[in-house]
N, C-alpha and C. Protein backbone atom coordinates (compact mmCIF):
# COMPACT_ATOMS: atom_id res chain seq x y z
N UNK A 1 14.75 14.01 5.09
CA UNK A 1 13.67 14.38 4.20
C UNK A 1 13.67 15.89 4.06
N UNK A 2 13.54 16.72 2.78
CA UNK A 2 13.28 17.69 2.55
C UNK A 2 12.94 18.56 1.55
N UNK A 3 12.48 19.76 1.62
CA UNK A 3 11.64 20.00 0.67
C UNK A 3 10.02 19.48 0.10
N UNK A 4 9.90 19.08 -1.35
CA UNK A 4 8.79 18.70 -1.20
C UNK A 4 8.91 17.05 -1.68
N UNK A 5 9.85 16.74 -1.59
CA UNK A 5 10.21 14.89 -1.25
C UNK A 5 9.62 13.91 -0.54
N UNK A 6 9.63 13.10 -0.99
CA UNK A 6 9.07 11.96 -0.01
C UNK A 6 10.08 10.93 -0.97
N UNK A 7 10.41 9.53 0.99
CA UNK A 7 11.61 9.15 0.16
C UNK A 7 11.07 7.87 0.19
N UNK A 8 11.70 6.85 0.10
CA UNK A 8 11.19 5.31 0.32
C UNK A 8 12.45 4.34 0.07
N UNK A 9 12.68 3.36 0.64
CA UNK A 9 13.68 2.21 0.60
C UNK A 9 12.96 1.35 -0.81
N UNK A 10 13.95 0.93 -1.69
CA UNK A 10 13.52 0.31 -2.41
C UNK A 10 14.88 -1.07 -2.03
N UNK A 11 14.55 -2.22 -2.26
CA UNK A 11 15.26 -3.58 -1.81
C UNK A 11 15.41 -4.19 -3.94
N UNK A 12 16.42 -3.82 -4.11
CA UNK A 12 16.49 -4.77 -5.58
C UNK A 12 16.66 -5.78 -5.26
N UNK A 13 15.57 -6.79 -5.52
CA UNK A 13 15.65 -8.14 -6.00
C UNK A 13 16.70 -8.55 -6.62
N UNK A 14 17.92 -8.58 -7.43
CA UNK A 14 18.74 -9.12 -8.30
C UNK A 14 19.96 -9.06 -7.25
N UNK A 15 20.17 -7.66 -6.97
CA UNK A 15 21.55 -7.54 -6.23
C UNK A 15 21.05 -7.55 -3.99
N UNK A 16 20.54 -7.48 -3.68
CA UNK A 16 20.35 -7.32 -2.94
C UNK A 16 20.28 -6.21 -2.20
N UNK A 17 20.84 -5.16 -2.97
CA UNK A 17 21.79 -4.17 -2.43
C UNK A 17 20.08 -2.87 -2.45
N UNK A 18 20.39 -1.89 -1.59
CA UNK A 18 19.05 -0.85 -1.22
C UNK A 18 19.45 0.39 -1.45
N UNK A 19 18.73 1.25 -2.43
CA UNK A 19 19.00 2.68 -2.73
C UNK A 19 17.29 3.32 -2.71
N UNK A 20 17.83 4.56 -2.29
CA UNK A 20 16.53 5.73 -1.69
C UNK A 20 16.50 6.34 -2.75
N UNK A 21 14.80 6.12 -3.16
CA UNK A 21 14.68 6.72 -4.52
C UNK A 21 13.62 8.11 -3.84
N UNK A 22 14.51 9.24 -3.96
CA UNK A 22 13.75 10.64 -4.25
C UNK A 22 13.05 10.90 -4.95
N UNK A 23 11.39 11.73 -4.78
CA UNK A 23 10.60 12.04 -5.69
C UNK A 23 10.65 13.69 -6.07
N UNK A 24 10.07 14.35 -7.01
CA UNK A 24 9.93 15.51 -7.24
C UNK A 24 11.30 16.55 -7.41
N UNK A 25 11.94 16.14 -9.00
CA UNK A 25 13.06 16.96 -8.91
C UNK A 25 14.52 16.31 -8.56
N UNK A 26 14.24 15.09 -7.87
CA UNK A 26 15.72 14.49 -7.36
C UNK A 26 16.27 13.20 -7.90
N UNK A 27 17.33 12.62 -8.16
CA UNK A 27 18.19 11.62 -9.38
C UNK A 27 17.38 10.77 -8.81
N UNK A 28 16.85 10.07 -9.68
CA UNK A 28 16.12 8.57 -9.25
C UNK A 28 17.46 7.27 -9.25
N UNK A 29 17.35 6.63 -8.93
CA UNK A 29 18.21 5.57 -8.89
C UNK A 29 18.58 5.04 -10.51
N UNK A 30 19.14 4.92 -11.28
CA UNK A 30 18.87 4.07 -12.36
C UNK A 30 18.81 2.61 -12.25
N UNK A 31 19.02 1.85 -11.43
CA UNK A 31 18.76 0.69 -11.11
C UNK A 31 17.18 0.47 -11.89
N UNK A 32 16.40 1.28 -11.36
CA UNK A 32 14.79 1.15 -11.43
C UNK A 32 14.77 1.91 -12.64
N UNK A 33 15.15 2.06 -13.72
CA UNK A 33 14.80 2.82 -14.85
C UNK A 33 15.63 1.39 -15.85
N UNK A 34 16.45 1.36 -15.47
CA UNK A 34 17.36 0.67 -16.61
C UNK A 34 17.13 -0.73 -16.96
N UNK A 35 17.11 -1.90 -17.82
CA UNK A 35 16.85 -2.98 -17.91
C UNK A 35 17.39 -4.13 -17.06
N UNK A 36 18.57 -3.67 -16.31
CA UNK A 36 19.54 -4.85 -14.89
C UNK A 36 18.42 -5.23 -13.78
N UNK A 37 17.20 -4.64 -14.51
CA UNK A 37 16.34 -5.94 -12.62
C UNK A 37 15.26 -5.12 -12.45
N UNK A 38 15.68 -3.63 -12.29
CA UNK A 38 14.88 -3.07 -11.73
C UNK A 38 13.52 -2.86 -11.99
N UNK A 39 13.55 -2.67 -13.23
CA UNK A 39 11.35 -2.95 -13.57
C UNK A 39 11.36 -4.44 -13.12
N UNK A 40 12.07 -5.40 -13.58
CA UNK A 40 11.20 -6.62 -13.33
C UNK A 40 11.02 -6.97 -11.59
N UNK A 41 12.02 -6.03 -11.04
CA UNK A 41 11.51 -6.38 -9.28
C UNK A 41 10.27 -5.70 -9.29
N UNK A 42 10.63 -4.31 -9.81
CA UNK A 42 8.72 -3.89 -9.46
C UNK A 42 7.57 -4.46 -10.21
N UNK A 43 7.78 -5.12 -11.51
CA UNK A 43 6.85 -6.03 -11.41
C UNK A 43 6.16 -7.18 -11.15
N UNK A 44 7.44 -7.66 -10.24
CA UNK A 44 7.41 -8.69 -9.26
C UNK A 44 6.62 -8.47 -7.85
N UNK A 45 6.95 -7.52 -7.63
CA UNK A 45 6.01 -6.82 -6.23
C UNK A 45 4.39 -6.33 -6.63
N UNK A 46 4.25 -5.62 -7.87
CA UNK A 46 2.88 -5.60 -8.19
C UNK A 46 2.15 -7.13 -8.47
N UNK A 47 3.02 -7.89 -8.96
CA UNK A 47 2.46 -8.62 -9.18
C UNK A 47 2.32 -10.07 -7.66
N UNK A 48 2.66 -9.83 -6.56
CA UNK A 48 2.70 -10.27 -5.50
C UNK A 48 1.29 -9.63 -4.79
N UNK A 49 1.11 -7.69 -4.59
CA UNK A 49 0.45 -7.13 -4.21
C UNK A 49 -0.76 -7.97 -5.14
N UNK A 50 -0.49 -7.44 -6.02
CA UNK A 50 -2.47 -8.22 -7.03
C UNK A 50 -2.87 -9.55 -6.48
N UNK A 51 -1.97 -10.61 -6.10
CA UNK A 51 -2.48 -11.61 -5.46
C UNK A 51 -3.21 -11.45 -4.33
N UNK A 52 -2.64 -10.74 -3.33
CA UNK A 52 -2.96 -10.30 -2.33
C UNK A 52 -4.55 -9.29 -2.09
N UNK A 53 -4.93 -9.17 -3.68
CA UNK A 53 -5.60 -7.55 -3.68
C UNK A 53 -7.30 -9.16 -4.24
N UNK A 54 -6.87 -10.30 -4.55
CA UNK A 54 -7.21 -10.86 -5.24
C UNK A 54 -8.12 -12.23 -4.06
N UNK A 55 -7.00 -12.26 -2.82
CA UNK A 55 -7.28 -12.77 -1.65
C UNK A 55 -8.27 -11.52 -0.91
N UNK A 56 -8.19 -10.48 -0.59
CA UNK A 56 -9.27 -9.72 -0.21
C UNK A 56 -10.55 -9.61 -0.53
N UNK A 57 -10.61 -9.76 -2.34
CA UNK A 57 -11.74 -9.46 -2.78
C UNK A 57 -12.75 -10.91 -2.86
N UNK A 58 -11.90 -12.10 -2.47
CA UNK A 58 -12.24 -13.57 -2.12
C UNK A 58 -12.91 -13.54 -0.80
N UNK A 59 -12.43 -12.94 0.46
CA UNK A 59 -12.72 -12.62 1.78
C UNK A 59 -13.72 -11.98 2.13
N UNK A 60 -13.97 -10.64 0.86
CA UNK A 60 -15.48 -9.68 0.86
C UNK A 60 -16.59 -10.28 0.51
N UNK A 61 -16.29 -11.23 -0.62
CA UNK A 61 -17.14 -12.16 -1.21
C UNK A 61 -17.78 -13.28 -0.20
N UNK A 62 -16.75 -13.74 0.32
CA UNK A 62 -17.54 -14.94 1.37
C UNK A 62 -18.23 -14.13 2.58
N UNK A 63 -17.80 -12.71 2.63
CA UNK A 63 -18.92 -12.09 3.81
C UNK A 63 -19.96 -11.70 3.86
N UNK A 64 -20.08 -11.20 2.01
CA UNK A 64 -21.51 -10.61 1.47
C UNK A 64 -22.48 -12.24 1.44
N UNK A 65 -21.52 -13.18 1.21
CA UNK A 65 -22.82 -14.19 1.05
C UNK A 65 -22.94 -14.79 2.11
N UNK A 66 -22.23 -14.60 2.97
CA UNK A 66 -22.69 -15.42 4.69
C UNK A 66 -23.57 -14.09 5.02
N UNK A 67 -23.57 -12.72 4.87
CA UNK A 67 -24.59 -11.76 5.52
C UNK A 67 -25.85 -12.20 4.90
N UNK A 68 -26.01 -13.00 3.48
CA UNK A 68 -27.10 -12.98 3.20
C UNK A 68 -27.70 -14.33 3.83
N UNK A 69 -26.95 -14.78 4.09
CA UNK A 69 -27.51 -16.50 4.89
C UNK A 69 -27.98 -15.99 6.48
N UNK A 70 -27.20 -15.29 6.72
CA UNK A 70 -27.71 -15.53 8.31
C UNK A 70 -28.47 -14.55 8.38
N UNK A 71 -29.17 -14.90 9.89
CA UNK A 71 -30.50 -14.30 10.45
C UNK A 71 -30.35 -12.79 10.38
N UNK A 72 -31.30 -11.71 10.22
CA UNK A 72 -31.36 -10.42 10.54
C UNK A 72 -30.64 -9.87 11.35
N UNK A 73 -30.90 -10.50 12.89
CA UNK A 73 -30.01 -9.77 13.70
C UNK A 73 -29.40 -11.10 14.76
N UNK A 74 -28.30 -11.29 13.96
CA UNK A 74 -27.48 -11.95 14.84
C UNK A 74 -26.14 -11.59 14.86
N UNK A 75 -25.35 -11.96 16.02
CA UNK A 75 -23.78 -11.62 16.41
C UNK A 75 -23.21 -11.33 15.28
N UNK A 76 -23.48 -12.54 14.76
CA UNK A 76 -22.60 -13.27 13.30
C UNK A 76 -22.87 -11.53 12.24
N UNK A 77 -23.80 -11.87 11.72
CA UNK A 77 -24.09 -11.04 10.82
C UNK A 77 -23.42 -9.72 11.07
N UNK A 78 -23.49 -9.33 12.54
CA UNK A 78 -23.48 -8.08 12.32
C UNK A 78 -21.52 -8.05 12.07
N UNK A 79 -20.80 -9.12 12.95
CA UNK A 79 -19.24 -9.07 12.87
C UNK A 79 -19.04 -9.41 11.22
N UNK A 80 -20.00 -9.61 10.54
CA UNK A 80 -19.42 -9.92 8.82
C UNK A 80 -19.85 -8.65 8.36
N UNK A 81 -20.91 -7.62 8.64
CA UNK A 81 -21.52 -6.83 8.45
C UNK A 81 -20.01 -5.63 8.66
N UNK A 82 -19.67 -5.96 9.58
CA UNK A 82 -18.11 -5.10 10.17
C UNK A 82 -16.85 -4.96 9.38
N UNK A 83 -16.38 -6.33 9.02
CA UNK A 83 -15.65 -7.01 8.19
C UNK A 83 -15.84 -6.02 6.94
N UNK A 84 -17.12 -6.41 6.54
CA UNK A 84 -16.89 -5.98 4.86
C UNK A 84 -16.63 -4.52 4.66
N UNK A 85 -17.90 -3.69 5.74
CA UNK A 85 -17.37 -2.42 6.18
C UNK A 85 -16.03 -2.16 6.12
N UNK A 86 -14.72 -2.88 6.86
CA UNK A 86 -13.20 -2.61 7.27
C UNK A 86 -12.77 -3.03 6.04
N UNK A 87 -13.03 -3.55 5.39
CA UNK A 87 -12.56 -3.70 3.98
C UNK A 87 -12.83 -2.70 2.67
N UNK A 88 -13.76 -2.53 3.12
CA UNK A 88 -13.97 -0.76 2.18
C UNK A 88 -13.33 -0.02 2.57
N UNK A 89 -13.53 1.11 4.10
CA UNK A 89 -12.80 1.73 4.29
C UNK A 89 -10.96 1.53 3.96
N UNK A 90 -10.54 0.30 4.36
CA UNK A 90 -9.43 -0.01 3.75
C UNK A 90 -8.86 0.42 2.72
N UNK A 91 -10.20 0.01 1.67
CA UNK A 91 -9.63 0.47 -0.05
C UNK A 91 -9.48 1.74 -0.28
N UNK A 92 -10.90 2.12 0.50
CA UNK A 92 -10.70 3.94 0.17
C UNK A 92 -9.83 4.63 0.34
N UNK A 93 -8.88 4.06 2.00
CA UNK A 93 -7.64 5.00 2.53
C UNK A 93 -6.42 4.70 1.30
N UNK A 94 -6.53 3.44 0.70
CA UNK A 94 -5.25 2.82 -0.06
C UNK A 94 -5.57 3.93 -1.81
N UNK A 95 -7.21 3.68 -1.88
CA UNK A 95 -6.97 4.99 -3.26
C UNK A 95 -6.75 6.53 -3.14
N UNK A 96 -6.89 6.80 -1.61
CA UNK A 96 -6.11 8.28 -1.41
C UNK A 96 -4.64 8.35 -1.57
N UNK A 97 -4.15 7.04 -1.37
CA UNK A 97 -2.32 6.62 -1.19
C UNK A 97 -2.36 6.60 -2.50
N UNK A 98 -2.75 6.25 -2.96
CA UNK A 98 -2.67 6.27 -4.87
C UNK A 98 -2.37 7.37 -5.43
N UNK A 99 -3.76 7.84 -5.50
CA UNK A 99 -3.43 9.18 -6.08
C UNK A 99 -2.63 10.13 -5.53
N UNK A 100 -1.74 10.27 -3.99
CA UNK A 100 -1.13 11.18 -3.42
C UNK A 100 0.37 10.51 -4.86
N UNK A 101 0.31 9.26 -4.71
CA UNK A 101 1.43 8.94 -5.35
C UNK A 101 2.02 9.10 -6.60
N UNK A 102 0.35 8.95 -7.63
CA UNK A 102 0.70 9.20 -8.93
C UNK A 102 0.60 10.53 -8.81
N UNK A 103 0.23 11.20 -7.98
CA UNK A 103 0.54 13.09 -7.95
C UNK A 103 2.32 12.97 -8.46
N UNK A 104 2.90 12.22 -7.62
CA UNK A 104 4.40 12.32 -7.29
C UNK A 104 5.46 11.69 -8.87
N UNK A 105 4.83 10.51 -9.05
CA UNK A 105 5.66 10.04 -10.09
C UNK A 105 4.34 9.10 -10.57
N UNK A 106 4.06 9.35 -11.77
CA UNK A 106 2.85 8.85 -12.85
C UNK A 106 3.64 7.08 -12.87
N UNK A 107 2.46 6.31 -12.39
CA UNK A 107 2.79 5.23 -12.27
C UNK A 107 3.30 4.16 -11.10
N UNK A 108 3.56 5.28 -10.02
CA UNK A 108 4.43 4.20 -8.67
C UNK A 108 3.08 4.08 -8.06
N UNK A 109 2.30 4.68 -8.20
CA UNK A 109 0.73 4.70 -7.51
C UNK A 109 0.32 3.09 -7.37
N UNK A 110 0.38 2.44 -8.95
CA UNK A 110 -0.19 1.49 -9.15
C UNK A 110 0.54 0.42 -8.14
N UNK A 111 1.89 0.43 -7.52
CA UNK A 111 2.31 -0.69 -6.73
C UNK A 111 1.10 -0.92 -5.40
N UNK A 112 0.88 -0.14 -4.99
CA UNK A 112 -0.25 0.55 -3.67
C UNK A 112 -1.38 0.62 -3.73
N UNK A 113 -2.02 0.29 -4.96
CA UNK A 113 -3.31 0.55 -5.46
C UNK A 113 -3.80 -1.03 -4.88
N UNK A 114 -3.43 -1.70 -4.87
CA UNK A 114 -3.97 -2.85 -4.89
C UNK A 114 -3.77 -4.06 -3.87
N UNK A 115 -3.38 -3.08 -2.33
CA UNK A 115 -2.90 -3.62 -1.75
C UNK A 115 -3.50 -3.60 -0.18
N UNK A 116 -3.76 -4.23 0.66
CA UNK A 116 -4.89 -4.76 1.59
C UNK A 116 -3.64 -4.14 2.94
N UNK A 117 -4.45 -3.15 3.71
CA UNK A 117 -3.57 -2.40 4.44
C UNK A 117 -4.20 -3.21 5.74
N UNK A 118 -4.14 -4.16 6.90
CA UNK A 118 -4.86 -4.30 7.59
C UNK A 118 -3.36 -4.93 8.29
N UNK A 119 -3.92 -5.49 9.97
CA UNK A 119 -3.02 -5.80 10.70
C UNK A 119 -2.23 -7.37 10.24
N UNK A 120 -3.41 -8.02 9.28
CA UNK A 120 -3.35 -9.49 9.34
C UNK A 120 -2.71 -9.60 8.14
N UNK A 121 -2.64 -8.85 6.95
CA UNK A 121 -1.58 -8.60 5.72
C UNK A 121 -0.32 -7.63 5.56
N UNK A 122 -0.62 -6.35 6.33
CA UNK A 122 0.59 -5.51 5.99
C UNK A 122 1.75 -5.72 6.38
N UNK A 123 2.22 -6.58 6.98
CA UNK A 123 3.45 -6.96 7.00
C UNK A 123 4.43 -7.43 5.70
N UNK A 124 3.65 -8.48 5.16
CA UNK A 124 3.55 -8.77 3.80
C UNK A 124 3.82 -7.89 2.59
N UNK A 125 2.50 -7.77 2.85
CA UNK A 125 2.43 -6.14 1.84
C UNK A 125 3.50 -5.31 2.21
N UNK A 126 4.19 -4.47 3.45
CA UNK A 126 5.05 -3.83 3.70
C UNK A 126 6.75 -4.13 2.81
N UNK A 127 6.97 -5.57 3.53
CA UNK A 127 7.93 -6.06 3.05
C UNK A 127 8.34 -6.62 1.38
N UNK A 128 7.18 -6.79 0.93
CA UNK A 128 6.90 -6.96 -0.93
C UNK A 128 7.29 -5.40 -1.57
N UNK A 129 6.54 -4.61 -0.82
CA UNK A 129 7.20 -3.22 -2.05
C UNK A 129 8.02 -2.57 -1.14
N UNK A 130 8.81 -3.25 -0.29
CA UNK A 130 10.16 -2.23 0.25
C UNK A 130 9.78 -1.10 1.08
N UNK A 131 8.93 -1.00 1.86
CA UNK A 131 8.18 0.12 2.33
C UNK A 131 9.65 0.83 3.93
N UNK A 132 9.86 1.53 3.64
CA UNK A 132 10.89 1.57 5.06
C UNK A 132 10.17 2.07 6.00
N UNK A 133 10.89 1.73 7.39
CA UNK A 133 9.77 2.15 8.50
C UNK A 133 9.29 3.09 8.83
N UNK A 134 9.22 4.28 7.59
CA UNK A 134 8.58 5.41 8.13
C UNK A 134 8.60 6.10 6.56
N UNK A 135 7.72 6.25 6.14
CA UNK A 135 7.26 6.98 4.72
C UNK A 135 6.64 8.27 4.39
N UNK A 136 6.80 9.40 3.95
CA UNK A 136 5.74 10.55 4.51
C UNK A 136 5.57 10.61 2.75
N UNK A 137 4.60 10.86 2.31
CA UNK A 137 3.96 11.00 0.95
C UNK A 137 3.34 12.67 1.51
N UNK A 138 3.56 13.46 0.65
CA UNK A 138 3.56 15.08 0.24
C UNK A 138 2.74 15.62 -0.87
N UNK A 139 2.05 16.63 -1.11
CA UNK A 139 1.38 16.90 -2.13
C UNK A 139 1.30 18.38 -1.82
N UNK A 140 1.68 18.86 -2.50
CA UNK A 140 1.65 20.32 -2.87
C UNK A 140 2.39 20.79 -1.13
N UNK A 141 3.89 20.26 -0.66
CA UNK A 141 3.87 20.62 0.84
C UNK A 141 3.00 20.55 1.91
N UNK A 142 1.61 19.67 1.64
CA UNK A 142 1.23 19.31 2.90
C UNK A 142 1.37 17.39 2.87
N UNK A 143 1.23 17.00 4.32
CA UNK A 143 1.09 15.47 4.16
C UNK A 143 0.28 15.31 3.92
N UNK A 144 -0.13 14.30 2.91
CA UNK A 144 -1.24 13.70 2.65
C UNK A 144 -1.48 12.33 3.63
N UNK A 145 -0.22 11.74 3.63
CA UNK A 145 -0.61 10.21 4.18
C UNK A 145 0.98 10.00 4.73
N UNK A 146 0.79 8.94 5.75
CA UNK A 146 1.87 8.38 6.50
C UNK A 146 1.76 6.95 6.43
N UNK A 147 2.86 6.12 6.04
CA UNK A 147 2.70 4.73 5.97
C UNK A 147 4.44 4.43 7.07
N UNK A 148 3.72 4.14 8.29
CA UNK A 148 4.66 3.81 9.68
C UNK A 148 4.59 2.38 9.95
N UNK A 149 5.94 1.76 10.55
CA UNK A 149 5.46 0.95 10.94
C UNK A 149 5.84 0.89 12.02
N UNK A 150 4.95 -0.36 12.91
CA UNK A 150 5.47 -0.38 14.04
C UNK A 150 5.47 -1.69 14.57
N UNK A 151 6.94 -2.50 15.17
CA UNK A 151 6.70 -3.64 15.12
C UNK A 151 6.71 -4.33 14.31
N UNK A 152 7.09 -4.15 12.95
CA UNK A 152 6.94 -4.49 11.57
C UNK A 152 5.14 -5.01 11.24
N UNK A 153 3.92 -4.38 11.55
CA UNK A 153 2.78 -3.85 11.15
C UNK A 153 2.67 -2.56 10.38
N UNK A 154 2.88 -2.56 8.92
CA UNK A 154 2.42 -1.19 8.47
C UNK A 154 0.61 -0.84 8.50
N UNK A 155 1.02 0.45 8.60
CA UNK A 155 -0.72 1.12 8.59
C UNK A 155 -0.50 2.38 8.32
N UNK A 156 -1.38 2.70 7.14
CA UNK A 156 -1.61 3.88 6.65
C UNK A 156 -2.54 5.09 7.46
N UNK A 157 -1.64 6.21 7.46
CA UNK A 157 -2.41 7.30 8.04
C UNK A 157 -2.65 7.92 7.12
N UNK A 158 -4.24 8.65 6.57
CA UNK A 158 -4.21 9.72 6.18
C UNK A 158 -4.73 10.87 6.14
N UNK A 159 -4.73 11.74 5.62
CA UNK A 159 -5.25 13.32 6.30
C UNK A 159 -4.61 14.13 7.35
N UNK A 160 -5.36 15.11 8.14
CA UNK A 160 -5.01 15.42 8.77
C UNK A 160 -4.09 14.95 9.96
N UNK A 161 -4.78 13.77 10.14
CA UNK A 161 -4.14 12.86 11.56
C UNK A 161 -2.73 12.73 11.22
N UNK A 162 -2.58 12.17 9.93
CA UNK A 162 -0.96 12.41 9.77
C UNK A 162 0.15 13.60 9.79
């Protein structure tokens, strides 16, 4: 990695075959520009992620209406009360990954935008948009965000901590 780059494994669907697409200044692959596969894998993966973005917002839904069923202060409530909480924060860290991204290239944002970063999906999610085991996203030379994995669990870092 260098300069003000950030790199990422991309996996073409058609050929099997894996090329590192450089951001900011460096040859993009034409695979992913040209009509042989490459948009339709990435819109195969957005369109995998949206399912996924589609199952979350199904999951928030059944928590807001079980918080409203159960008692004031019970166990229950408060672990759905938690839940929906970890599901916001979730989104929020995933629209900082966004915009660090469409900073980088107008449009790769949207693969990430819509995608449920938690222990019990990102594997999934990891392996759908090609994520390699270690990602550093850059903005103006500082990190913005780190998407690591470990164990094949991705989880997004961002800010400072990264």
């Amino acid at each position: 990695m260098e300069g003000n780059s950030w790199e990422r494994l991309i996996r073409t669907e058609r050929n099997g075959q894996s090329a590192f697409v450089g951001i900011e200044g460096e040859n993009h692959d034409s695979s992913l520009s040209s009509d042989d596969g490459g948009i339709g894998a990435r819109e195969e993966r957005v369109r995998c992620v949206l399912s996924e973005l589609r199952h979350l917002a199904s999951i928030r839904s059944q928590c807001e209406t079980a918080l409203r069923q159960l008692p004031s202060r019970s166990n229950e409530r408060e672990r759905m009360r938690n839940r929906v909480l970890h599901i916001d924060s979730t989104l929020n860290l995933v629209m900082v990954v966004v915009e660090a991204l469409d900073d980088c290239e107008p449009g790769l944002g949207s693969i990430f935008q819509l995608s449920y970063i938690d222990n019990l999906t990102c594997e999934r999610i990891g392996a759908l948009l090609g994520v390699s085991k270690r990602t550093v996203i850059r903005r103006r030379n500082h990190i913005v965000a780190l998407i690591a994995s470990d164990d094949d669990l991705y989880s997004i870092i961002v800010g400072d901590a990264a």
